[in-house]
N, C-alpha and C. Protein backbone atom coordinates (compact mmCIF):
# COMPACT_ATOMS: atom_id res chain seq x y z
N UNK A 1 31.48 83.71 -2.93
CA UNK A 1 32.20 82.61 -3.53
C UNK A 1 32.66 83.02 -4.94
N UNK A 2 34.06 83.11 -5.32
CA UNK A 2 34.44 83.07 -6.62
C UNK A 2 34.36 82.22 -7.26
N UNK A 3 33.84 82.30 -8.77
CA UNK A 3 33.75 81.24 -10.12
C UNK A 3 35.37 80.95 -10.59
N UNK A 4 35.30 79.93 -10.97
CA UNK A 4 36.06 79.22 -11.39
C UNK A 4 36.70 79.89 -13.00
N UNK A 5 37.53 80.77 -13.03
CA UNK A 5 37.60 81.10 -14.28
C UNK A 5 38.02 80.08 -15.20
N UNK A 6 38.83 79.52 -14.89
CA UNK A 6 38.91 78.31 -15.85
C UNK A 6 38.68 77.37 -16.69
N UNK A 7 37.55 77.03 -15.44
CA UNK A 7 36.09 76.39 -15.59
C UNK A 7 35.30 76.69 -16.90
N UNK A 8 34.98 78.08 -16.28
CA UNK A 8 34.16 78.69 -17.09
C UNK A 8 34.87 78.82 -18.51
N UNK A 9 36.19 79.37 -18.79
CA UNK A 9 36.65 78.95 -20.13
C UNK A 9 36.75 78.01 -20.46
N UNK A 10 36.83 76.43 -20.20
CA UNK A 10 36.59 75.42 -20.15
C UNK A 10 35.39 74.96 -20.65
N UNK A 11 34.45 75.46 -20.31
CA UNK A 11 33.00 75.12 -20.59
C UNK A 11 32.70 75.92 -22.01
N UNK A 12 33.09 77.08 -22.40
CA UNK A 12 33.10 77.83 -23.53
C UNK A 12 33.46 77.03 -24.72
N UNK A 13 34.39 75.50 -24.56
CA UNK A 13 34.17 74.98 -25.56
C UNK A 13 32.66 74.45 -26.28
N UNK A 14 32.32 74.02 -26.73
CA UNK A 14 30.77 73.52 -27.05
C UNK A 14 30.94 72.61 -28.23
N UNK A 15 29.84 72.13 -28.56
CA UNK A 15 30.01 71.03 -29.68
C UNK A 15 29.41 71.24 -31.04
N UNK A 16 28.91 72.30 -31.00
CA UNK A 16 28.11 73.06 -31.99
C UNK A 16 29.64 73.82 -32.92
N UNK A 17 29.85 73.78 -33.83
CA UNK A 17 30.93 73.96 -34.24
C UNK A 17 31.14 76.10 -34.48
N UNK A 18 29.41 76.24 -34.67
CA UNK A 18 29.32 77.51 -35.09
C UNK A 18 30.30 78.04 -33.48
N UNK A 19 29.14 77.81 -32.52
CA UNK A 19 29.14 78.61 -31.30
C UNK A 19 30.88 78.29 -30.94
N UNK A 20 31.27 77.21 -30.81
CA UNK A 20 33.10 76.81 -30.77
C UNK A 20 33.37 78.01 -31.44
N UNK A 21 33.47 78.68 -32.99
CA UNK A 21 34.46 79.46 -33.65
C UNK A 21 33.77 81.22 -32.97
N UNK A 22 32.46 80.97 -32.26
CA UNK A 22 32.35 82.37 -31.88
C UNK A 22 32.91 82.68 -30.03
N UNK A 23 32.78 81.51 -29.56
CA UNK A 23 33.20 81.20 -28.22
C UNK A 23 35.07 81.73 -28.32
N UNK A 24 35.34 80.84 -29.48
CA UNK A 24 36.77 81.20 -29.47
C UNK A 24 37.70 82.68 -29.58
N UNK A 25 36.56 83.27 -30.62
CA UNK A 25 36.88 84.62 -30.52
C UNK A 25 36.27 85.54 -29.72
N UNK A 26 35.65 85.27 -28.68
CA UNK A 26 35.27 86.21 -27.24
C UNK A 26 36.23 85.59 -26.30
N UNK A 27 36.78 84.58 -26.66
CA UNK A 27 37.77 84.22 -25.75
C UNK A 27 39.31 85.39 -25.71
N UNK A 28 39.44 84.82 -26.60
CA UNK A 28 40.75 85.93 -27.30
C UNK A 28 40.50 87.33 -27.00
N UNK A 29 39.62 87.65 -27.36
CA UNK A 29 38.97 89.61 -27.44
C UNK A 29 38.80 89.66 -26.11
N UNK A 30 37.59 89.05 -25.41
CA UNK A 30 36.98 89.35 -23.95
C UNK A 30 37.36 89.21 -22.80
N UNK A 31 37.36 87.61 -22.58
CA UNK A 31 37.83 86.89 -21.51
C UNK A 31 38.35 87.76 -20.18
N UNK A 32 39.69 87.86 -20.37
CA UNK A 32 40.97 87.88 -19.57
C UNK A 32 40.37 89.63 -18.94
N UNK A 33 39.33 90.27 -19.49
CA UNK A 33 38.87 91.77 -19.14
C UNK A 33 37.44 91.33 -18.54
N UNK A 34 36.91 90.19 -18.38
CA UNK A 34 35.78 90.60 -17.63
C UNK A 34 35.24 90.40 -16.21
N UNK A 35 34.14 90.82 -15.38
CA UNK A 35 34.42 91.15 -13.90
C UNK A 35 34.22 90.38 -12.83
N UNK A 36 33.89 90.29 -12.15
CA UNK A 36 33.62 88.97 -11.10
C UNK A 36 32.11 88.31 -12.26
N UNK A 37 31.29 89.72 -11.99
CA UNK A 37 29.33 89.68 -12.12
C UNK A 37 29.20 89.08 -13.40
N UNK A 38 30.55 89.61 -14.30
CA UNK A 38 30.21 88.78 -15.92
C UNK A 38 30.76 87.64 -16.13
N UNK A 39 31.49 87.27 -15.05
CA UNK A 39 32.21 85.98 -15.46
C UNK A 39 30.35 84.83 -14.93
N UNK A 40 29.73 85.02 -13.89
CA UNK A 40 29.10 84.85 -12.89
C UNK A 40 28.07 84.62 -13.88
N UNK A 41 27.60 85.73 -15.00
CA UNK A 41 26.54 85.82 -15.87
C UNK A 41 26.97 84.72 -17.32
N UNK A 42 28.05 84.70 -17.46
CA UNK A 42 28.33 83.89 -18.55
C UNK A 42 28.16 82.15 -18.27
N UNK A 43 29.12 81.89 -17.23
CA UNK A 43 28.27 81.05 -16.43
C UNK A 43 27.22 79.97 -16.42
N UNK A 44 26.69 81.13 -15.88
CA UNK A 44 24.72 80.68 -15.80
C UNK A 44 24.46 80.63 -17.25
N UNK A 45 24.68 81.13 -18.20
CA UNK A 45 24.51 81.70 -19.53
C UNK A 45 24.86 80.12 -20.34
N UNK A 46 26.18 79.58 -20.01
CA UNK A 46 26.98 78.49 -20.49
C UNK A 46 26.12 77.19 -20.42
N UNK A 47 25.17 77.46 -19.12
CA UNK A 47 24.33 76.41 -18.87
C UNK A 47 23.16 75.56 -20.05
N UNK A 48 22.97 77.14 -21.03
CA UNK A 48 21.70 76.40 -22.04
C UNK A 48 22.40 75.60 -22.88
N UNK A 49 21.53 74.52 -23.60
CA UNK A 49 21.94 74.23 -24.92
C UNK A 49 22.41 74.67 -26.30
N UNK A 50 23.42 74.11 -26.56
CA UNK A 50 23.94 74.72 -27.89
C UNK A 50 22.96 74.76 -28.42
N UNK A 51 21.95 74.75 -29.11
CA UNK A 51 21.47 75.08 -30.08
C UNK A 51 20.36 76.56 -29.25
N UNK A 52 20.22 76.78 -28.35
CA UNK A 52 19.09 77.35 -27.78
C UNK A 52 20.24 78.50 -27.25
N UNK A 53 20.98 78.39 -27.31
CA UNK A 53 22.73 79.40 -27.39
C UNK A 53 22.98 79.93 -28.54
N UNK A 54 22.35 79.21 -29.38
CA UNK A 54 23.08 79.29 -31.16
C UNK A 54 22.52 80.51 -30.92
N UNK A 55 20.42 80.38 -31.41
CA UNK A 55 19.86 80.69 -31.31
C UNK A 55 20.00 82.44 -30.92
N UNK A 56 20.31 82.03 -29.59
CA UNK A 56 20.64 83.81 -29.29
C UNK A 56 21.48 84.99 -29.70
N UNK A 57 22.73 83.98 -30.08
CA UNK A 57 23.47 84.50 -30.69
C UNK A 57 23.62 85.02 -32.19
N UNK A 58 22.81 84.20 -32.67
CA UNK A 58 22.33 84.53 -34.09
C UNK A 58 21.14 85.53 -34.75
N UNK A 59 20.37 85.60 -33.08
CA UNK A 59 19.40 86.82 -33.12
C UNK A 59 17.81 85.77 -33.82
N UNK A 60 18.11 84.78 -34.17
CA UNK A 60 16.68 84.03 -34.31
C UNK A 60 16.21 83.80 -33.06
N UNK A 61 16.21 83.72 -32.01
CA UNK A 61 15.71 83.56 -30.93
C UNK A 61 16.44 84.61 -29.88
N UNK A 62 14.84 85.64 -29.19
CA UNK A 62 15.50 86.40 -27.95
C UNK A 62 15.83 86.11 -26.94
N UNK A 63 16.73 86.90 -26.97
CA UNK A 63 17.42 87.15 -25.09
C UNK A 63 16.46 86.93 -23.68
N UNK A 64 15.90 86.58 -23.39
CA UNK A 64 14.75 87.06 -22.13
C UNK A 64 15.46 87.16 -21.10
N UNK A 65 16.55 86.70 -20.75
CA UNK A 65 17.28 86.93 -19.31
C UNK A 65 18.45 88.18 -19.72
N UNK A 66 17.75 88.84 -18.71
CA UNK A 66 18.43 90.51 -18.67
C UNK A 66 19.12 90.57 -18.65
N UNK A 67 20.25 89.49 -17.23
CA UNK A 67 21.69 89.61 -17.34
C UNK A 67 22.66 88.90 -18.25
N UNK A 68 21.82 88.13 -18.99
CA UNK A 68 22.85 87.80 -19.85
C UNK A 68 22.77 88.32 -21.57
N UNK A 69 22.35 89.81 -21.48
CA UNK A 69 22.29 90.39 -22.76
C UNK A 69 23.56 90.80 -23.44
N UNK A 70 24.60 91.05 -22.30
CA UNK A 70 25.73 91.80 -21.81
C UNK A 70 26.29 91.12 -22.76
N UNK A 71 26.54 89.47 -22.12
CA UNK A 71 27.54 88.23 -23.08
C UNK A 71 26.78 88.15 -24.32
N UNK A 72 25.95 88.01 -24.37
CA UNK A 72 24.93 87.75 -26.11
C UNK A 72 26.15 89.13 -27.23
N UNK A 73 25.59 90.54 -26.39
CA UNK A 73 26.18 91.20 -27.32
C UNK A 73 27.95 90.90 -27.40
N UNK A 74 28.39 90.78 -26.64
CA UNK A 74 29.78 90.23 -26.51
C UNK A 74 30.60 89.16 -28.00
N UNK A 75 29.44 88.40 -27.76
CA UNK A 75 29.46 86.98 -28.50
C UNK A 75 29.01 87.63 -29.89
N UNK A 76 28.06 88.84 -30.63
CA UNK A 76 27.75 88.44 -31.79
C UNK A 76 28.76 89.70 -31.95
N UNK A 77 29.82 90.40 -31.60
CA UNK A 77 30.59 91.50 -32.23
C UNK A 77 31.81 90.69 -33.42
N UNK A 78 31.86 91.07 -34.43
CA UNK A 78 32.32 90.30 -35.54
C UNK A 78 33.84 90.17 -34.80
């Protein structure tokens, strides 16, 4: 079954204003280049809470799910 790319950029908005201005620029940079498995991992990934998202992205709180280390590093490249 294919993901919904759309969707999934769709959902990349958030309400957390930080994660919005970092979402926006993996949008622009990443997006439109990544593969079935990472769209699939981002995803599942999209599912936590903003703040427990912030979190990862900001490196105060670790990664524990393997496949989504991929998008973490994605998300904190300036």
């Amino acid at each position: 079954m294919s993901i919904n790319r759309g969707r999934v950029r769709w959902q990349c908005r958030r309400a957390l204003l930080e994660l919005d201005l970092v979402f926006e620029r993996f949008l622009e940079r990443h997006f439109d280049r990544l593969g079935d498995d990472q769209i699939a991992d981002l995803d599942d990934l999209l599912r936590c809470e903003d703040h427990d998202l912030w979190a990862m992205v900001n490196g105060s709180k670790a990664c524990e799910t393997d496949r989504w280390k991929e998008m973490i590093g994605l998300l904190r490249q300036p």
